[in-house]
Protein backbone atom coordinates (compact mmCIF):
# COMPACT_ATOMS: atom_id res chain seq x y z
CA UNK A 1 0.00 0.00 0.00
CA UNK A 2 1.32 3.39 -1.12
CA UNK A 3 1.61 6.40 1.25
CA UNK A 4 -1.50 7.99 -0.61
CA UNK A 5 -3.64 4.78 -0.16
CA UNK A 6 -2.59 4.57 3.12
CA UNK A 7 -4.06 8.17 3.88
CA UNK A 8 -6.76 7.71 2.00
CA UNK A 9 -8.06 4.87 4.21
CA UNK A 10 -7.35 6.53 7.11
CA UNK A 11 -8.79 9.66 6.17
CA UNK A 12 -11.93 7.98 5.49
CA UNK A 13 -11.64 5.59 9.05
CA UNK A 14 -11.43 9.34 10.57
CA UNK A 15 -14.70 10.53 8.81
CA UNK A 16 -17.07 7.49 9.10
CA UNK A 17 -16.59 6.57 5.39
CA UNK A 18 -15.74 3.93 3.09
CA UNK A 19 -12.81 4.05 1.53
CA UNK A 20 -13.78 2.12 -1.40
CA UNK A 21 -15.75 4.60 -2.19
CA UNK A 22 -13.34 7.48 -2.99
CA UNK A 23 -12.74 7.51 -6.10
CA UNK A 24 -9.25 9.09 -5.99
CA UNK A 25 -8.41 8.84 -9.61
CA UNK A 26 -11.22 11.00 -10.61
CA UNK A 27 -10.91 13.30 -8.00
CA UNK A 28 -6.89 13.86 -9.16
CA UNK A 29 -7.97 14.22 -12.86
CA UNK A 30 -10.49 17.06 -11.80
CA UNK A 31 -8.14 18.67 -9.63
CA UNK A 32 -5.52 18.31 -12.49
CA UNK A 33 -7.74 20.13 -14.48
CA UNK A 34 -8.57 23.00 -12.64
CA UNK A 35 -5.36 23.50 -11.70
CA UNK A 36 -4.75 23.49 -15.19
CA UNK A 37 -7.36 24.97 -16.70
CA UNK A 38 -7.44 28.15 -13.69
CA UNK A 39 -4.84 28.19 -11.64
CA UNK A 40 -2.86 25.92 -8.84
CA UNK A 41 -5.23 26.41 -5.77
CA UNK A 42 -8.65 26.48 -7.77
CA UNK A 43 -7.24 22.25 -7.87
CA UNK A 44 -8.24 22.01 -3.64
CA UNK A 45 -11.40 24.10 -4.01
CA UNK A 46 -12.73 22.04 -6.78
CA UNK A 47 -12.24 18.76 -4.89
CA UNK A 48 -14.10 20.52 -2.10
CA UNK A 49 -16.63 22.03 -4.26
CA UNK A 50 -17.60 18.12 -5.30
CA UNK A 51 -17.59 16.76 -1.99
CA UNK A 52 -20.35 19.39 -1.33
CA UNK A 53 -22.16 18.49 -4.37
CA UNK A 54 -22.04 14.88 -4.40
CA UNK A 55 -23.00 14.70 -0.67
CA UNK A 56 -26.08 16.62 -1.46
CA UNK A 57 -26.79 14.55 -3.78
CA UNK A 58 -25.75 15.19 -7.25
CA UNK A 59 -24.30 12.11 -8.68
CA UNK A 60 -20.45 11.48 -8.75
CA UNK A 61 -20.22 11.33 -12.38
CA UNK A 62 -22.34 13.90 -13.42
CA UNK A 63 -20.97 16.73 -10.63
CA UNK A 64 -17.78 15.22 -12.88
CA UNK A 65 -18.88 15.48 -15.66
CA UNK A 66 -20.34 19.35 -15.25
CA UNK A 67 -16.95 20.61 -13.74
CA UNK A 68 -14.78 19.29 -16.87
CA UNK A 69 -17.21 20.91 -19.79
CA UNK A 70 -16.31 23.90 -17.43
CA UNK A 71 -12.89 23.85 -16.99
CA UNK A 72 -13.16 23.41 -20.76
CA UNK A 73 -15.01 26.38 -21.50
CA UNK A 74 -12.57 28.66 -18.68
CA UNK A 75 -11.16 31.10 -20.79
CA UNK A 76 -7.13 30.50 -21.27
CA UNK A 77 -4.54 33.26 -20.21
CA UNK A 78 -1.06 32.66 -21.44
CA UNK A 79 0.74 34.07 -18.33
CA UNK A 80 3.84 34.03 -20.64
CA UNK A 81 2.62 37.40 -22.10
């Protein structure tokens, strides 16, 4: 077990929920994205932002699926310029 696995469990112990339930490679590609697609810390918020939605009931995949047509549609800034 890797040291991300291992806190993922034990997050979840802490919190009353099932770790097989996290699914942590979705949650990374999201975050990936908005870090991407807006900017470093907008990558914590979003996973947040999720948690939120999803335990008020919006589905997993289509909270998912919502925030990457978003972070599709964020307008680009070349901070090169």
């Amino acid at each position: 077990m890797n040291m991300l696995s291992e806190w993922t469990a034990a997050v979840c112990a802490e919190l009353g929920l099932d770790a097989g339930d996290c699914e942590r490679a979705v949650v990374l590609k999201v975050a990936r994205e908005s870090a991407t697609a807006v900017a470093r810390p907008a990558a914590p918020i979003t996973a947040f932002l999720l948690g939120v939605a999803v335990g008020r009931g919006v589905p997993s995949g289509e909270a998912v699926a919502r925030v990457h047509r978003l972070a599709d549609h964020w307008p680009r800034i070349d901070w090169r310029d």
